[in-house]
N, C-alpha and C. Protein backbone atom coordinates (compact mmCIF):
# COMPACT_ATOMS: atom_id res chain seq x y z
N UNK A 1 15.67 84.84 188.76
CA UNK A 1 15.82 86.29 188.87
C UNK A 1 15.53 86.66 190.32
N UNK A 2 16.66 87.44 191.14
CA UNK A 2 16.41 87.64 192.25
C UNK A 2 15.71 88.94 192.13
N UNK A 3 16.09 89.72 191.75
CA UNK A 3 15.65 91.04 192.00
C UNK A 3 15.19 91.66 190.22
N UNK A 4 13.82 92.33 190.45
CA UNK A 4 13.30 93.04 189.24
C UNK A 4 14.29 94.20 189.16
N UNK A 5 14.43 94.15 187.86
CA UNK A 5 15.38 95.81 187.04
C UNK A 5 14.08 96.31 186.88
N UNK A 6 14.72 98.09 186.65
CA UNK A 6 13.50 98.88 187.27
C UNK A 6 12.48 99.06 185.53
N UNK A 7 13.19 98.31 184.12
CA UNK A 7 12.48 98.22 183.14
C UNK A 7 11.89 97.29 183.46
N UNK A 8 11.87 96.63 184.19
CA UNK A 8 10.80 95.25 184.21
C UNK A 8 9.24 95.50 184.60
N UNK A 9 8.05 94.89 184.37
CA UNK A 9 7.15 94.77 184.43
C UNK A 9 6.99 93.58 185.26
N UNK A 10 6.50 93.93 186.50
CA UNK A 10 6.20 93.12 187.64
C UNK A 10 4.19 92.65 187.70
N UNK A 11 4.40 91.71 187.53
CA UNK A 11 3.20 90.90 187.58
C UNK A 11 2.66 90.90 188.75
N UNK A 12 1.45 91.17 188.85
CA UNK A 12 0.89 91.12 190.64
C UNK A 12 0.47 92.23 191.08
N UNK A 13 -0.73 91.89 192.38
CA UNK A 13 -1.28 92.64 192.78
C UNK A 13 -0.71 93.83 193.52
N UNK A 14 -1.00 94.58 193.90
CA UNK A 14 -0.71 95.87 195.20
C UNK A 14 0.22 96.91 195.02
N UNK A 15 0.43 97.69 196.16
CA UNK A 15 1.52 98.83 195.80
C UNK A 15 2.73 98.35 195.34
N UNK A 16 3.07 97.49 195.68
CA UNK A 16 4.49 97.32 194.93
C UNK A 16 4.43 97.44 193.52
N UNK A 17 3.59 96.21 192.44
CA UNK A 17 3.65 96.34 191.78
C UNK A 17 2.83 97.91 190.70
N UNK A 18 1.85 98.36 191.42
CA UNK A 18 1.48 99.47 190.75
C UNK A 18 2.67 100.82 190.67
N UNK A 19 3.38 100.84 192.24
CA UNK A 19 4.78 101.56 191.96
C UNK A 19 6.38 101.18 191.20
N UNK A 20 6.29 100.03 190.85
CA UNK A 20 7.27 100.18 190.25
C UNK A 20 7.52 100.75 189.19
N UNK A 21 8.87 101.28 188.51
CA UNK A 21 9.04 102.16 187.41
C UNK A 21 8.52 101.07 186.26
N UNK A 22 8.61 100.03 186.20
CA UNK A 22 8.71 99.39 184.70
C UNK A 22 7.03 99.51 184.32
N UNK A 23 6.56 99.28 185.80
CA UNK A 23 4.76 99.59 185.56
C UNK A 23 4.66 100.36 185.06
N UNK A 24 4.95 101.51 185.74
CA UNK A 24 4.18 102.96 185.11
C UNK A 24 4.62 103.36 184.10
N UNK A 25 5.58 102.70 183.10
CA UNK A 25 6.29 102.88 181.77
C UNK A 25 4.86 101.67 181.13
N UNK A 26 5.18 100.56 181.65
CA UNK A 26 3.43 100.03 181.00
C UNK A 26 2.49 100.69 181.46
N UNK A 27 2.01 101.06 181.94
CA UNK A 27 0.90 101.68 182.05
C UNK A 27 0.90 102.92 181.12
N UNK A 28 1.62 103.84 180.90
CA UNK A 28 1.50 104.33 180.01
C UNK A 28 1.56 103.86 178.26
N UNK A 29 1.79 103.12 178.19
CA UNK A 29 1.66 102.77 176.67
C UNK A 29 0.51 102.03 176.94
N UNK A 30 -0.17 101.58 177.81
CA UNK A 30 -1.28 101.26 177.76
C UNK A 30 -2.58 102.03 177.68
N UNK A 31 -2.52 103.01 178.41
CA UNK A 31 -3.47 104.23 178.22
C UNK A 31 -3.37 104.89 177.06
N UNK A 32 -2.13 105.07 176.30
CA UNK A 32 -1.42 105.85 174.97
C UNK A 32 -2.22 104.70 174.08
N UNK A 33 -2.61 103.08 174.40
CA UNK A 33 -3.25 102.17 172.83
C UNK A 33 -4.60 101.96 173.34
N UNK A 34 -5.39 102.30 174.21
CA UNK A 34 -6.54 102.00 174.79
C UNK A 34 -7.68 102.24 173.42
N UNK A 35 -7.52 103.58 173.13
CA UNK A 35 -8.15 104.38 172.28
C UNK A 35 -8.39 103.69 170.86
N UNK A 36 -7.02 103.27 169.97
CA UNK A 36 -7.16 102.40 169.07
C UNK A 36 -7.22 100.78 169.21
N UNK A 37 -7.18 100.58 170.21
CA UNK A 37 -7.49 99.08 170.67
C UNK A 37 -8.69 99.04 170.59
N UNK A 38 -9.79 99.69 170.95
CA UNK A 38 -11.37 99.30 171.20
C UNK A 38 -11.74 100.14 169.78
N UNK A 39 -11.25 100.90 169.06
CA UNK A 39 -12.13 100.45 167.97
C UNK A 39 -11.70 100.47 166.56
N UNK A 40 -10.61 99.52 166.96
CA UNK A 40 -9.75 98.54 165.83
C UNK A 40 -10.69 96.81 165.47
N UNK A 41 -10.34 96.69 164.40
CA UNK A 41 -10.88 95.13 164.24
C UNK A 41 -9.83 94.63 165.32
N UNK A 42 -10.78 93.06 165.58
CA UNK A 42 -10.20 92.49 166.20
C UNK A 42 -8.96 91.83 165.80
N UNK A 43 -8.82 91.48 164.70
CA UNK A 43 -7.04 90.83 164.07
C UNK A 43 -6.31 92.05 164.36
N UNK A 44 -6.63 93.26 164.43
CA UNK A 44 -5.31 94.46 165.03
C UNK A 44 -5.20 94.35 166.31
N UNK A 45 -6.24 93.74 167.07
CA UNK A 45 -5.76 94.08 168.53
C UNK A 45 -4.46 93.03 168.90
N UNK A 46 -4.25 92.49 168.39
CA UNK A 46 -3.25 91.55 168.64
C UNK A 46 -2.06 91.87 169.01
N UNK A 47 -2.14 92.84 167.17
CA UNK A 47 -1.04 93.62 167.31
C UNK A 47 -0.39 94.57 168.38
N UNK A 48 -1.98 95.40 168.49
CA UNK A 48 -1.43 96.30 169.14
C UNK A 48 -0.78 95.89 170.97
N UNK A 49 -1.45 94.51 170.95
CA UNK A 49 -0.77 94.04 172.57
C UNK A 49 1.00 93.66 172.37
N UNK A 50 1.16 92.71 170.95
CA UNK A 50 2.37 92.61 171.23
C UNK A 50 3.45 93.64 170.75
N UNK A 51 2.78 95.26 170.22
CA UNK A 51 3.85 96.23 170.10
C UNK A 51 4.31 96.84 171.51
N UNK A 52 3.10 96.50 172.71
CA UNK A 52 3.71 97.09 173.69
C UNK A 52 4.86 96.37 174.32
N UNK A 53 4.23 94.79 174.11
CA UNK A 53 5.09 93.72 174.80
C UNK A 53 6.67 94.28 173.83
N UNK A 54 6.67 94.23 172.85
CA UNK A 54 8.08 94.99 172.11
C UNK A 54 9.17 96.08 172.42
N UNK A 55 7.67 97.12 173.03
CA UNK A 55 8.38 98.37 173.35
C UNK A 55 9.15 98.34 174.67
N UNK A 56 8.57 97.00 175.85
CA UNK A 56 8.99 97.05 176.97
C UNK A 56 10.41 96.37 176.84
N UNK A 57 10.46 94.84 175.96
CA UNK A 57 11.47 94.22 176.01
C UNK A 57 12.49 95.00 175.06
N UNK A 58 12.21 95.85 174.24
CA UNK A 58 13.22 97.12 172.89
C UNK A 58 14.39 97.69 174.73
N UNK A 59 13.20 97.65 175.54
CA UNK A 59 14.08 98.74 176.64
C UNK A 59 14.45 97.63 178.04
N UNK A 60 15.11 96.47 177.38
CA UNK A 60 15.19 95.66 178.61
C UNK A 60 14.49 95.35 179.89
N UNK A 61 13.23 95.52 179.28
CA UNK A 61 12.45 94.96 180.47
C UNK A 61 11.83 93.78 180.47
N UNK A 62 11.48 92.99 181.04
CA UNK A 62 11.21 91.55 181.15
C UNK A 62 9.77 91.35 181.80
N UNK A 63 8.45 90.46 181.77
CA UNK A 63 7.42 90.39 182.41
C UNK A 63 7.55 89.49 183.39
N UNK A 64 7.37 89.64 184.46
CA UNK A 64 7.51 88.83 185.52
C UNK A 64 6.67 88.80 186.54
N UNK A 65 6.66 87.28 187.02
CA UNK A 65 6.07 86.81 188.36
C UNK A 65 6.69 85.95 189.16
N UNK A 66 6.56 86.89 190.60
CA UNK A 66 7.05 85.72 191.63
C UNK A 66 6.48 84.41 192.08
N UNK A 67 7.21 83.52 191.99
CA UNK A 67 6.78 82.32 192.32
C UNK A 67 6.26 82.52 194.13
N UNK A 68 5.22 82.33 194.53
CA UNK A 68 5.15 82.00 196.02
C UNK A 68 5.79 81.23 196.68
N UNK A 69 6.03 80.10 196.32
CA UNK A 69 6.80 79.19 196.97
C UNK A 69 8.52 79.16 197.01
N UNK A 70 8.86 79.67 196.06
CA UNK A 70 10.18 80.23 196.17
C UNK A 70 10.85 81.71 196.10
N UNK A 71 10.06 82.64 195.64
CA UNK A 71 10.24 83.86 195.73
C UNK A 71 11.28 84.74 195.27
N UNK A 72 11.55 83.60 193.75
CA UNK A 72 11.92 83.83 192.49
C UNK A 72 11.26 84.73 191.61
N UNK A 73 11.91 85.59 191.32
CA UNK A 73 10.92 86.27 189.96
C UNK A 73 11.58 85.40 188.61
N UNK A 74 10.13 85.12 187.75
CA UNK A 74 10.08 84.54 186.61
C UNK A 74 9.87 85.39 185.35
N UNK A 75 10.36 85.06 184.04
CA UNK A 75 9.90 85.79 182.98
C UNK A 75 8.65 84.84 182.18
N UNK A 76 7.44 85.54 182.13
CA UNK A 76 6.31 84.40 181.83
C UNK A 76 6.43 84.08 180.16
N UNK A 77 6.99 85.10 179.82
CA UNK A 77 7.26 84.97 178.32
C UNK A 77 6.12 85.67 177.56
N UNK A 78 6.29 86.10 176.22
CA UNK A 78 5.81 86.65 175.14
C UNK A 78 4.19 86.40 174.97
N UNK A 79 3.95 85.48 174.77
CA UNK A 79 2.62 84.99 175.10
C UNK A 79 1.96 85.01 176.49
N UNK A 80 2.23 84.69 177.09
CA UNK A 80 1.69 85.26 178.44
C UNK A 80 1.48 87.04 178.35
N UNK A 81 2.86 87.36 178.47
CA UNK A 81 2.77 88.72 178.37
C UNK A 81 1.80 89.87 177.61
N UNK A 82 1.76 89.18 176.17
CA UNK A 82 0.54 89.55 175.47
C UNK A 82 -0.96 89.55 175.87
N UNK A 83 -1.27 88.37 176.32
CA UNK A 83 -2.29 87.82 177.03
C UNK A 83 -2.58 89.14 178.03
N UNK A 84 -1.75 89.18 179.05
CA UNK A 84 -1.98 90.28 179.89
C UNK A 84 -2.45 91.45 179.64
N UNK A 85 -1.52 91.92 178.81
CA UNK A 85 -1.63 93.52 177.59
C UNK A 85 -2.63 93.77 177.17
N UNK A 86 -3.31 92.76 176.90
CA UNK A 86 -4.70 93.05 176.24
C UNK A 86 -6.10 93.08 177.16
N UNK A 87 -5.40 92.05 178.03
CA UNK A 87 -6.80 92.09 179.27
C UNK A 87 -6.12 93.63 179.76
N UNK A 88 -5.37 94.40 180.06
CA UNK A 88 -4.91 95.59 180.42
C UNK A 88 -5.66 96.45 179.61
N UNK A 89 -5.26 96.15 178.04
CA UNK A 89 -5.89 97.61 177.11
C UNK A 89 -7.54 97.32 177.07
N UNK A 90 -8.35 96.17 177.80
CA UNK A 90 -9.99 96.21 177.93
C UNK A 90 -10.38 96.52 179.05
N UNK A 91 -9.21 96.64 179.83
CA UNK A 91 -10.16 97.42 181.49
C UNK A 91 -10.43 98.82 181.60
């Protein structure tokens, strides 16, 4: 992937990635499950990481990171992505 579509969710630090559109479309469904994430049992939080991971890819967006060494963007996949979502909905 040369170039992120603007549904995509860009992996990584700094202004770039905090401005892109696909962020701030995650970021909001992240702030929108924060609330029932922390005081849901823990077998729901699962859920609630991979409905966002759903809602992003429902709207063609993809999770991604650039490789450093080639400066490829990658899709880390579903599991990864989840992974993230959730360290997201505990900060």
């Amino acid at each position: 992937i040369i170039d992120p579509r603007e549904s995509d969710v860009v992996c990584g630090r700094g202004g770039a990635a905090l401005k892109h559109p696909g962020n701030l479309t995650y970021r909001g469904l992240v702030d929108l499950n924060k609330g029932p994430y922390i005081s849901c049992p823990r077998r729901e939080k699962i859920e609630i990481s991979r409905s966002i991971v759903a809602a992003i890819r429902e709207q063609r967006g993809r999770f991604l990171e650039q490789d450093a060494t080639t400066g490829v963007w990658i899709d880390i996949g579903d599991k990864k992505a989840t992974e993230k979502t959730s360290q997201a909905l505990r900060e």
